[in-house]
C-alpha atoms as a PDB file:
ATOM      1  CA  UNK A   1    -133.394  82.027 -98.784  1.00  0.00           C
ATOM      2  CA  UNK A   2    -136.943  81.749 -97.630  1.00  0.00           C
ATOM      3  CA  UNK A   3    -139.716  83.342 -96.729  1.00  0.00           C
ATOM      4  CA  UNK A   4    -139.913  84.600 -92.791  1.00  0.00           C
ATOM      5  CA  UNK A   5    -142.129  82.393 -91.095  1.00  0.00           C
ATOM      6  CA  UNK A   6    -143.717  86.110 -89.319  1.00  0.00           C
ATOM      7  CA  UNK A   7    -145.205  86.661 -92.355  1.00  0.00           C
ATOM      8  CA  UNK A   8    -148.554  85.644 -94.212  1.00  0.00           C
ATOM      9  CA  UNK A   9    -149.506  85.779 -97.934  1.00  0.00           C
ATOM     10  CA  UNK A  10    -152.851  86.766 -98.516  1.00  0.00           C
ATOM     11  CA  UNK A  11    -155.067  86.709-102.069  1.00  0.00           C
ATOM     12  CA  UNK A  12    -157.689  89.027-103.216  1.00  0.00           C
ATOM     13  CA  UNK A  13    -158.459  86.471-106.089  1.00  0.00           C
ATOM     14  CA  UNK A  14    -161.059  89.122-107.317  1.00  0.00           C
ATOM     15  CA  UNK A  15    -158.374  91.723-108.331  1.00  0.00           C
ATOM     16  CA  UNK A  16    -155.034  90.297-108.368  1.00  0.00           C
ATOM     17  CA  UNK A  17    -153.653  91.649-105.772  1.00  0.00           C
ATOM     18  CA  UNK A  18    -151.113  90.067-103.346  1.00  0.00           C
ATOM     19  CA  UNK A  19    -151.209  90.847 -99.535  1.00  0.00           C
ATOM     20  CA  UNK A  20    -147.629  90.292 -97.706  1.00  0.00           C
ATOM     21  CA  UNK A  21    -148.572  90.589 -93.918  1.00  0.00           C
ATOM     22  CA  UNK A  22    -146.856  90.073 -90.675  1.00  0.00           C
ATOM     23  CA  UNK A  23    -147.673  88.439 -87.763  1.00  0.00           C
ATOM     24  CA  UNK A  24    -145.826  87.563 -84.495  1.00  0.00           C
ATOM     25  CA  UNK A  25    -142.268  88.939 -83.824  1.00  0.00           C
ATOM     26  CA  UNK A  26    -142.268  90.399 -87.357  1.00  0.00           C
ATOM     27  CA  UNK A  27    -140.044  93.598 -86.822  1.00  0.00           C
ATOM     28  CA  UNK A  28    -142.087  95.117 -89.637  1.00  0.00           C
ATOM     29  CA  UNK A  29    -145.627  96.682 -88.959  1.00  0.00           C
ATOM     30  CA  UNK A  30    -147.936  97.369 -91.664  1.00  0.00           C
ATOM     31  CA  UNK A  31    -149.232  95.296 -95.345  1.00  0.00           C
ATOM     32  CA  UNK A  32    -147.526  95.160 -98.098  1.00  0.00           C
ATOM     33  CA  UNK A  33    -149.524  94.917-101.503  1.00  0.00           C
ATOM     34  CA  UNK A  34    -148.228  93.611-104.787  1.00  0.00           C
ATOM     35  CA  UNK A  35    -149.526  92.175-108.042  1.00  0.00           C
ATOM     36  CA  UNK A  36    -149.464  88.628-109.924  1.00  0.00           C
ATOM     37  CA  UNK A  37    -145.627  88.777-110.202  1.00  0.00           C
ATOM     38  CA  UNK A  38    -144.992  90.167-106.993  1.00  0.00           C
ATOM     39  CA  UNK A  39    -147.317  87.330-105.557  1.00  0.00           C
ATOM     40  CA  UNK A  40    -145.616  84.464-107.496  1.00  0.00           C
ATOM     41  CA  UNK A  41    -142.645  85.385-106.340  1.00  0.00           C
ATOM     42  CA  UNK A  42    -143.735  84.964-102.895  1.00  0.00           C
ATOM     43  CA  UNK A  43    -145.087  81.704-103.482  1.00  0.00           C
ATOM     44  CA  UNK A  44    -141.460  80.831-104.532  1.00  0.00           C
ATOM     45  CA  UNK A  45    -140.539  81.974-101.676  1.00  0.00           C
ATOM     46  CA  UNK A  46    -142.746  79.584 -99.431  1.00  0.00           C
ATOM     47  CA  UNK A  47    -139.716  77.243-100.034  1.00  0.00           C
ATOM     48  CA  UNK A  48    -135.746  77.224 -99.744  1.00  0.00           C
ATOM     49  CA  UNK A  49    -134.347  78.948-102.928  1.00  0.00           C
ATOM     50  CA  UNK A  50    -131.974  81.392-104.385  1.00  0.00           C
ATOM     51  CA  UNK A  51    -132.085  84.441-106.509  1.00  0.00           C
ATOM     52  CA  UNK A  52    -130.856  82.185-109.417  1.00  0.00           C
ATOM     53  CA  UNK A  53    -133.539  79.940-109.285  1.00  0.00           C
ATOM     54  CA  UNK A  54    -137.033  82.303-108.251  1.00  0.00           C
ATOM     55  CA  UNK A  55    -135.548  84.249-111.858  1.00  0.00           C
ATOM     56  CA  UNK A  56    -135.563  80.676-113.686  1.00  0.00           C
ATOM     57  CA  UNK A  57    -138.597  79.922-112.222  1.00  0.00           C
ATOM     58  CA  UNK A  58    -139.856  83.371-113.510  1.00  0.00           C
ATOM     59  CA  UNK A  59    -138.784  82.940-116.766  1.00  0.00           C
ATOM     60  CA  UNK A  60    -140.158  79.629-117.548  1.00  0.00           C
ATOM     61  CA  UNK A  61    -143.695  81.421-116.152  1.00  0.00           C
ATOM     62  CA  UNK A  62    -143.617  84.727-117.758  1.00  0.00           C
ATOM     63  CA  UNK A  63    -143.267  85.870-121.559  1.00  0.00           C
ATOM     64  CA  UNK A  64    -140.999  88.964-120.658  1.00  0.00           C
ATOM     65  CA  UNK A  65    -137.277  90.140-121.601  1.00  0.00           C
ATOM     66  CA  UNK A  66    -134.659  88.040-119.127  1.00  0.00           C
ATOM     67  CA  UNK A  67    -133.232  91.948-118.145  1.00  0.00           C
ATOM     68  CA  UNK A  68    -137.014  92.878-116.857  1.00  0.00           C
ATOM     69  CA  UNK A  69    -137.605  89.570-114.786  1.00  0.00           C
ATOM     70  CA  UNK A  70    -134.157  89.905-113.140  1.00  0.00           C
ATOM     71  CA  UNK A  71    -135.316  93.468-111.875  1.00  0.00           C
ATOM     72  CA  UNK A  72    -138.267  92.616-111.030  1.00  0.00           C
ATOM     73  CA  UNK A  73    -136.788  89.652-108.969  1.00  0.00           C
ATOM     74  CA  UNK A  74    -133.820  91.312-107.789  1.00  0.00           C
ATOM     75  CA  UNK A  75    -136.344  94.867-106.549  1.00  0.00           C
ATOM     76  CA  UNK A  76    -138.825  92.615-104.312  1.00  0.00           C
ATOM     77  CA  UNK A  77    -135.615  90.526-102.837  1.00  0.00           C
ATOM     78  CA  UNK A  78    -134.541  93.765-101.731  1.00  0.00           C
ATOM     79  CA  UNK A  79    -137.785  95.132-100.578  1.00  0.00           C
ATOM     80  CA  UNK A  80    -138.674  92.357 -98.692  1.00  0.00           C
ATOM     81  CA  UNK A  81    -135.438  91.834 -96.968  1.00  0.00           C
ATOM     82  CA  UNK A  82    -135.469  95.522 -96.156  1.00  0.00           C
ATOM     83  CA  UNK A  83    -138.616  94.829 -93.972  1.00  0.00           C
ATOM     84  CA  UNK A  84    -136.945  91.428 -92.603  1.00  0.00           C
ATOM     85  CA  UNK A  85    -139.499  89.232 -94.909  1.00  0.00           C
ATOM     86  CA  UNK A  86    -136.710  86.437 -95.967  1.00  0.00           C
ATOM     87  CA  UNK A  87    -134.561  84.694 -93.934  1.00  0.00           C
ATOM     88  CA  UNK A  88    -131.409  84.259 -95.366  1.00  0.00           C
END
């Protein structure tokens, strides 16, 4: 899976937050707005991968229990793909 090329990642470095935003054909209309884990996830994103390896590659990043960084993971997979972010 990767990210949909219709959509942008944005940075407000001065508060955290992640922007995910669409552009083009993007079947989705509107921002969505997310914070450091949300946003490294999308940078994960940027290139082929699969659920397996973005919660590796969360793991080795974050100190937090393996059951809360497979939620987190597995909630913005299905978020974004609700909205048509990833292409699959």
């Amino acid at each position: 899976m990767k990210l949909s090329p219709n959509f942008l990642i944005h940075t407000q470095e001065d508060d955290g937050e992640y922007l995910l935003i669409p552009v083009a054909d993007a079947r989705f209309s509107g921002v969505v707005r997310g914070n450091r884990t949300f946003g490294t996830i999308l940078g994960l994103l940027k290139e082929e991968t699969t659920k397996e390896d973005l919660i590796a590659s969360m793991k080795a990043k974050f100190d937090a229990p393996d059951d809360v960084i497979t939620s987190d993971v597995e909630k913005a997979l299905a978020e974004l793909s609700k909205i048509g972010a990833i292409i699959e």
